[in-house]
N, C-alpha and C. Protein backbone atom coordinates (compact mmCIF):
# COMPACT_ATOMS: atom_id res chain seq x y z
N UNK A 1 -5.78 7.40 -6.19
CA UNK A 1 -6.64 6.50 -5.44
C UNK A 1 -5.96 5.13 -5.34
N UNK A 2 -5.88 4.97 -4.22
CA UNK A 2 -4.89 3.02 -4.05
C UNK A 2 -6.10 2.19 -4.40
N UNK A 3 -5.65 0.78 -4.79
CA UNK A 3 -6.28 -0.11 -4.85
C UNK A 3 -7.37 -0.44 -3.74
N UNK A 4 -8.66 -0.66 -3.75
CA UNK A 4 -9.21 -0.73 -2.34
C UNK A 4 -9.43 -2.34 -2.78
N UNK A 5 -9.43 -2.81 -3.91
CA UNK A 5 -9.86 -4.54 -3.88
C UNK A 5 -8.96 -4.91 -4.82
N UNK A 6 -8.08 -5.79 -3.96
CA UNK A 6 -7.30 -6.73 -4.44
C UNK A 6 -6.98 -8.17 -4.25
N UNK A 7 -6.76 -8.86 -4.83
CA UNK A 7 -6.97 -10.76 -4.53
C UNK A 7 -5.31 -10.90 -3.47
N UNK A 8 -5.87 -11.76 -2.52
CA UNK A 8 -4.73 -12.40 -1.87
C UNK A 8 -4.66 -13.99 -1.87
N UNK A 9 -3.95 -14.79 -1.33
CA UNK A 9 -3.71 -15.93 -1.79
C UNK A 9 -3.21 -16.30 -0.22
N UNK A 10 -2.92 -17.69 0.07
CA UNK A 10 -2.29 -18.49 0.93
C UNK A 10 -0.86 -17.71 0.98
N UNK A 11 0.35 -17.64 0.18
CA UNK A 11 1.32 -17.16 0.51
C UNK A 11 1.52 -15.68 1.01
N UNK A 12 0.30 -15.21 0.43
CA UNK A 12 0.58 -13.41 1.07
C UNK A 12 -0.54 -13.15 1.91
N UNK A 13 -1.26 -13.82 2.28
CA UNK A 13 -2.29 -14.00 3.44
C UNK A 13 -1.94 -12.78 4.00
N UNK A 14 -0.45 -13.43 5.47
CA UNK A 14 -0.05 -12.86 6.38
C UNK A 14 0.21 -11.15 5.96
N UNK A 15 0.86 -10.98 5.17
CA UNK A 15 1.33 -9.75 4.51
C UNK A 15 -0.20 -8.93 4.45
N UNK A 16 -0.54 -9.32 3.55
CA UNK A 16 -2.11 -8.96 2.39
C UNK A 16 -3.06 -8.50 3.43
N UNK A 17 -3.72 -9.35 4.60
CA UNK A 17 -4.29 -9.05 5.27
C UNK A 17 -4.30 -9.26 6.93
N UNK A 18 -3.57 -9.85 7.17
CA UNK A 18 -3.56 -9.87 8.82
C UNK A 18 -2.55 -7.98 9.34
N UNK A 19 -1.39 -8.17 8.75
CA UNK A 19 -0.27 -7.36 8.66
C UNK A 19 -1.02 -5.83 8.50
N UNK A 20 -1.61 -5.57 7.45
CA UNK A 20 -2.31 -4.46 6.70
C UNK A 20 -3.42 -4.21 7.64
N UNK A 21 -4.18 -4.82 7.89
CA UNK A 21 -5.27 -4.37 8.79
C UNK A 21 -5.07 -3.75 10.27
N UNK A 22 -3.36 -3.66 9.97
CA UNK A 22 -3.12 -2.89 11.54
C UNK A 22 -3.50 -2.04 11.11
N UNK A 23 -3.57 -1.17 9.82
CA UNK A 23 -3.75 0.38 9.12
C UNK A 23 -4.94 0.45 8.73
N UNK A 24 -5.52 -0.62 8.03
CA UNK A 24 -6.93 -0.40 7.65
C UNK A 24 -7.48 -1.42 7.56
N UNK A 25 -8.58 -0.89 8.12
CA UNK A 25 -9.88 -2.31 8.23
C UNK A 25 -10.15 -3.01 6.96
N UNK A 26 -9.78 -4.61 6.88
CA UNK A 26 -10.23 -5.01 5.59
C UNK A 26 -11.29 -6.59 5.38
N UNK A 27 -12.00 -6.32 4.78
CA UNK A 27 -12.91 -7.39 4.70
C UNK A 27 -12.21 -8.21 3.69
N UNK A 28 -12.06 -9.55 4.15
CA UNK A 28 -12.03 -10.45 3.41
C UNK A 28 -12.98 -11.77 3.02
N UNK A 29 -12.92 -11.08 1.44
CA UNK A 29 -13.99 -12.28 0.80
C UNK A 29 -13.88 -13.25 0.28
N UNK A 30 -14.08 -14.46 1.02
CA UNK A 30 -13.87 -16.20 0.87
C UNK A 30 -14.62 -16.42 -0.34
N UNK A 31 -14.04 -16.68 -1.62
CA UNK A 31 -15.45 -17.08 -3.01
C UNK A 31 -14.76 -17.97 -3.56
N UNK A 32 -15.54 -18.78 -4.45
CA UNK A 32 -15.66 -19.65 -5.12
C UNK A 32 -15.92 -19.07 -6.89
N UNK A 33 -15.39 -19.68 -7.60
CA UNK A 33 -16.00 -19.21 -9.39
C UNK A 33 -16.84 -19.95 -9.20
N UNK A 34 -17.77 -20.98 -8.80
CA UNK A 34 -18.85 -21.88 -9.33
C UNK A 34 -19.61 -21.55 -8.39
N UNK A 35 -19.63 -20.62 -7.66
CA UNK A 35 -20.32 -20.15 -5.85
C UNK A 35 -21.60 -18.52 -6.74
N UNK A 36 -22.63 -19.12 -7.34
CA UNK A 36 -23.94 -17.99 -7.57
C UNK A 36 -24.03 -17.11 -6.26
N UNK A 37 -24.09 -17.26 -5.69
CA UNK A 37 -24.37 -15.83 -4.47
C UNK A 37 -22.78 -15.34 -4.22
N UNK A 38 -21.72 -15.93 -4.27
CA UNK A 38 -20.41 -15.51 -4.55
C UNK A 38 -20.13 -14.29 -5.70
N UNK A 39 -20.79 -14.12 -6.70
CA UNK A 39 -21.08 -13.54 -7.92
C UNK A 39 -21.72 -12.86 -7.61
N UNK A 40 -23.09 -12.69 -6.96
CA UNK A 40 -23.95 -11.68 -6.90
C UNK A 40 -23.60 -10.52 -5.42
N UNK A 41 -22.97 -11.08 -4.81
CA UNK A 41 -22.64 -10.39 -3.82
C UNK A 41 -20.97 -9.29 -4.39
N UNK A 42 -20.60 -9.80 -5.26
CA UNK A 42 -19.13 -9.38 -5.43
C UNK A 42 -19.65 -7.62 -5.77
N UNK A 43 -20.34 -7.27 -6.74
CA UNK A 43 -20.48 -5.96 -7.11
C UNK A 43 -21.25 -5.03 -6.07
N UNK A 44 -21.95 -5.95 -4.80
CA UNK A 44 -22.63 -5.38 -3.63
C UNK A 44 -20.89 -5.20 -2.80
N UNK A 45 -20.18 -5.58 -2.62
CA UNK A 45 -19.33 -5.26 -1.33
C UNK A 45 -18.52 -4.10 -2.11
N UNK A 46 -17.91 -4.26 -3.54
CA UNK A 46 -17.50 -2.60 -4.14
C UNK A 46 -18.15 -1.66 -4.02
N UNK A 47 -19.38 -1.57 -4.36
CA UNK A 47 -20.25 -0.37 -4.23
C UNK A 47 -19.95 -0.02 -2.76
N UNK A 48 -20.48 -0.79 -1.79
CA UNK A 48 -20.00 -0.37 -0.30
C UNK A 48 -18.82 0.37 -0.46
N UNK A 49 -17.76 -0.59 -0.38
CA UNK A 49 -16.53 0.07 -0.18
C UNK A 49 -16.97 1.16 -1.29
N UNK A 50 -16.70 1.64 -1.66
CA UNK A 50 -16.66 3.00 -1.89
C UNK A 50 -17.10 4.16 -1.71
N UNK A 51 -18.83 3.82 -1.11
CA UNK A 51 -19.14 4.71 -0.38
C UNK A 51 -18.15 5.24 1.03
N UNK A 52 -17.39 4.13 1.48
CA UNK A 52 -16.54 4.73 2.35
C UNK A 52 -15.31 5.16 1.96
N UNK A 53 -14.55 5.71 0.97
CA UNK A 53 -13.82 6.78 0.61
C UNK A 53 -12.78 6.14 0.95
N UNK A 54 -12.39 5.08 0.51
CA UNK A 54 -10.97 4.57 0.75
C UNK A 54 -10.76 4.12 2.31
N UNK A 55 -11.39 4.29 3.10
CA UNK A 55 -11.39 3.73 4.27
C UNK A 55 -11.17 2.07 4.56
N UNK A 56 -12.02 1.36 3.99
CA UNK A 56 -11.61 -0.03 4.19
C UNK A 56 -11.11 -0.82 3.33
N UNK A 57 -10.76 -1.62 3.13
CA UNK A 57 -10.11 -2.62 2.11
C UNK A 57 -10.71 -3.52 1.56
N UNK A 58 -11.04 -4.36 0.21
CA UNK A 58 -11.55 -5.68 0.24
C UNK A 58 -10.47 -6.68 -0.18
N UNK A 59 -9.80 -7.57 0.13
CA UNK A 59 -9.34 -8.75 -0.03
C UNK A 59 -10.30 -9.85 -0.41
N UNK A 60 -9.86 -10.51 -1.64
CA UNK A 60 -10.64 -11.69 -2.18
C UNK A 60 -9.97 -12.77 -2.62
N UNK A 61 -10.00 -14.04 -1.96
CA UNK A 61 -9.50 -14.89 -1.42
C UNK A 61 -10.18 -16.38 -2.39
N UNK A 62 -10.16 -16.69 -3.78
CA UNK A 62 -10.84 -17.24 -4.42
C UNK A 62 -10.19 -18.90 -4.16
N UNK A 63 -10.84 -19.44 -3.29
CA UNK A 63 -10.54 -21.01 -1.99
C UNK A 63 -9.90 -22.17 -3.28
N UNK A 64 -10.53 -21.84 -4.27
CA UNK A 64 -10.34 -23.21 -5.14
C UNK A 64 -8.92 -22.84 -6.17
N UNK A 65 -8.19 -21.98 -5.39
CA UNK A 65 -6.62 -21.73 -6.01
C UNK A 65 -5.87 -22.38 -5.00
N UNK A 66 -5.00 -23.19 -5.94
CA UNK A 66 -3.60 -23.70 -5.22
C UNK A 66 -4.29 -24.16 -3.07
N UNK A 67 -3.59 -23.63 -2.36
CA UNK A 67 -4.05 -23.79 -1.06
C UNK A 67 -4.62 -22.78 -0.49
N UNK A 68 -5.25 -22.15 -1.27
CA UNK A 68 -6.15 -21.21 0.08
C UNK A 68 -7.16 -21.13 0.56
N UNK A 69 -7.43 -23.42 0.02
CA UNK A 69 -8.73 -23.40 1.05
C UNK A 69 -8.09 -23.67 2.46
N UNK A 70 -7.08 -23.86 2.42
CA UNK A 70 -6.47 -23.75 4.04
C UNK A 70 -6.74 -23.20 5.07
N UNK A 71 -6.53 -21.39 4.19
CA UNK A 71 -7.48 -20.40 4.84
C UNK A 71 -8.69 -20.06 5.64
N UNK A 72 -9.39 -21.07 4.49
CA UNK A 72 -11.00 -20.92 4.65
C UNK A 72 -11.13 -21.99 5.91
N UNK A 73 -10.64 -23.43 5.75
CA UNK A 73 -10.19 -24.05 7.07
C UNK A 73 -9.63 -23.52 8.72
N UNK A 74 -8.86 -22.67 8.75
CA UNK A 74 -8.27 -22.63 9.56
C UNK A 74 -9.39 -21.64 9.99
N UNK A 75 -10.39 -20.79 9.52
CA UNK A 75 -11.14 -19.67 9.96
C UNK A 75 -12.73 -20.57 9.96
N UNK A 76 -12.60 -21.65 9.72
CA UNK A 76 -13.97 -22.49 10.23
C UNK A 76 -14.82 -22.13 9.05
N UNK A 77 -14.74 -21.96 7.61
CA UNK A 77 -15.63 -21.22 6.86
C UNK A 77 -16.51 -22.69 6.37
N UNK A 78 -17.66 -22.14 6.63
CA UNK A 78 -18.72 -23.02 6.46
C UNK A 78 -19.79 -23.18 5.24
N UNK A 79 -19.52 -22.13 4.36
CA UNK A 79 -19.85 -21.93 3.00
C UNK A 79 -19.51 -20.83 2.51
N UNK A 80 -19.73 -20.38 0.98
CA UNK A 80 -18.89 -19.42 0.46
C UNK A 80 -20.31 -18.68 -0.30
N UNK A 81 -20.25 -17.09 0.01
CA UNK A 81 -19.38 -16.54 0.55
C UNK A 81 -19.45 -16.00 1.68
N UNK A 82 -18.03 -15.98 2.61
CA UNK A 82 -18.06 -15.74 3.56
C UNK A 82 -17.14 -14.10 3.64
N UNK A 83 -17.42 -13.57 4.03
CA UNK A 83 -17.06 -12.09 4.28
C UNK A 83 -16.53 -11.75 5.94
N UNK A 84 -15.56 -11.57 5.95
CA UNK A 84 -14.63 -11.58 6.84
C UNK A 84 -14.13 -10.47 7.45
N UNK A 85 -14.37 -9.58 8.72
CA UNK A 85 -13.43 -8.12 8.76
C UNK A 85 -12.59 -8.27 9.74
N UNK A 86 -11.46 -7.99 9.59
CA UNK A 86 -10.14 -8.19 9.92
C UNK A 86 -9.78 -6.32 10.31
N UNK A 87 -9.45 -6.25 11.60
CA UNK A 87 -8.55 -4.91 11.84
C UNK A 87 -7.67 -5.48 13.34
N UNK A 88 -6.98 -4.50 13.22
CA UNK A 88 -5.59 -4.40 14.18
C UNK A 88 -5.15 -6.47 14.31
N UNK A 89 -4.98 -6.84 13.19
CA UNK A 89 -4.40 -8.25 13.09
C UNK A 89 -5.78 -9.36 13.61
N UNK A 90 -6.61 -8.89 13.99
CA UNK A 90 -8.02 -9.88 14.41
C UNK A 90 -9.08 -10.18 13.64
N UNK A 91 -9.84 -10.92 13.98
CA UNK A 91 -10.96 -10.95 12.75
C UNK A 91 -12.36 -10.11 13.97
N UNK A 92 -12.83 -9.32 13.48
CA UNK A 92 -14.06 -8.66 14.53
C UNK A 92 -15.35 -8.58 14.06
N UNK A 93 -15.49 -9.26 12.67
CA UNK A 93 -17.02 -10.02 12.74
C UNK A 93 -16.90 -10.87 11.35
N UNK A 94 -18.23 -11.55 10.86
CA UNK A 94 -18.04 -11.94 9.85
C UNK A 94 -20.04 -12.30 9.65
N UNK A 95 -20.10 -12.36 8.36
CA UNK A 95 -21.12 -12.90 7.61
C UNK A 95 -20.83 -13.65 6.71
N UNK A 96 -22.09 -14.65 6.03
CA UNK A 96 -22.00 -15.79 5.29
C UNK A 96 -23.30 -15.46 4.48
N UNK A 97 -23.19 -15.49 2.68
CA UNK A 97 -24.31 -15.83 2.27
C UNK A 97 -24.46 -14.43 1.24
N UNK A 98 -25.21 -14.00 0.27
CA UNK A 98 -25.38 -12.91 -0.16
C UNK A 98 -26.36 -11.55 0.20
N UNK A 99 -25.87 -10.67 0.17
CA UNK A 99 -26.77 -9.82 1.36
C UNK A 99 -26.94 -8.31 0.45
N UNK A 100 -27.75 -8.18 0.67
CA UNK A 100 -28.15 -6.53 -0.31
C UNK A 100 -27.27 -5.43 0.88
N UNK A 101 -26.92 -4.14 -0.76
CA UNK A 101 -26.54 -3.28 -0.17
C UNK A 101 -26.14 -2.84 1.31
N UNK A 102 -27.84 -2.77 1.80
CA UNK A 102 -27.76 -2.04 3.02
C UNK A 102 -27.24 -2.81 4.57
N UNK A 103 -27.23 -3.97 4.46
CA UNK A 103 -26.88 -5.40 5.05
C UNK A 103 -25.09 -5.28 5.10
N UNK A 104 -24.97 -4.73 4.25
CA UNK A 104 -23.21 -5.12 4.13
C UNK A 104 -22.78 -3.19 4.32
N UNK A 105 -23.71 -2.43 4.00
CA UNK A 105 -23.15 -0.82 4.37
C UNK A 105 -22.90 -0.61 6.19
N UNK A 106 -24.31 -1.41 6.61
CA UNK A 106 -24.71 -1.53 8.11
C UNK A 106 -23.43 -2.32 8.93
N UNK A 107 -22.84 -3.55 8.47
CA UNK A 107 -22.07 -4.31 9.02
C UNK A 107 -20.88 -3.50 8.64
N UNK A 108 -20.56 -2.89 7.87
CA UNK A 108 -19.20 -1.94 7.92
C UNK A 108 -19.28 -1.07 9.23
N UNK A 109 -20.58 -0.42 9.30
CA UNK A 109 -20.56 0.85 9.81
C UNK A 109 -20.71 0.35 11.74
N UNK A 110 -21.67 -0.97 11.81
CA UNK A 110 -21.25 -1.10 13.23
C UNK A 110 -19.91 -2.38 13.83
N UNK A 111 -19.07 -2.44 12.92
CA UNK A 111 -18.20 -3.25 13.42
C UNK A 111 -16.38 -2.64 12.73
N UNK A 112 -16.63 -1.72 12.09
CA UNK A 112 -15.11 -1.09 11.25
C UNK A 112 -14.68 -0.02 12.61
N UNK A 113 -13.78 -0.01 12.68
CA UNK A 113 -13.65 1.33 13.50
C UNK A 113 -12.42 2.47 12.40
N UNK A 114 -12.76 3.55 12.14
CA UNK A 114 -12.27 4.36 11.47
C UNK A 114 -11.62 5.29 11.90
């Protein structure tokens, strides 16, 4: 089984997730350590991903390292956390805020293409 959640950073951005999402759809999650709905949402987007069987990716993007609030800048992020899906090099939707299960199973299922 490959890694389906792994942390990316400012320097492997491009690589990590723009690059990769030509192959597989990956959500990337904008968080904070001092961000409470950042925390409570983190064990809601694994459970997802895994109901989809290795299909999508999660990238987690923690803003208050070195420069990758740059990131969060350059993509207009307006609070954390922001959840991001990225395929064929684009971003094709996004949500903000902590969201139960079925909220984040639903937004896989009408915006991932598999």
């Amino acid at each position: 089984m490959k890694n389906i959640i792994f942390n990316t950073q400012l320097s492997t951005f491009e690589k990590d997730v723009i690059a990769a999402s030509n192959k597989t759809p990956i959500l990337l999650d904008l968080w904070a350590d001092w961000c409470s709905p950042c925390l409570v949402i983190a064990p809601m987007l694994e459970k997802a991903l895994l109901e989809f069987d290795n299909q999508i990716l999660l990238a987690k993007l923690e803003v208050d390292e070195g420069d990758n609030m740059k990131i969060a800048g350059h993509y207009k992020v307006r609070g954390f956390p922001t959840i991001i899906l990225f395929q064929y090099g684009n971003e094709v939707a996004r949500f903000s805020g902590a969201k139960p299960l079925q909220y984040i199973r639903q937004f896989i299922e009408q915006n991932a293409e598999f």
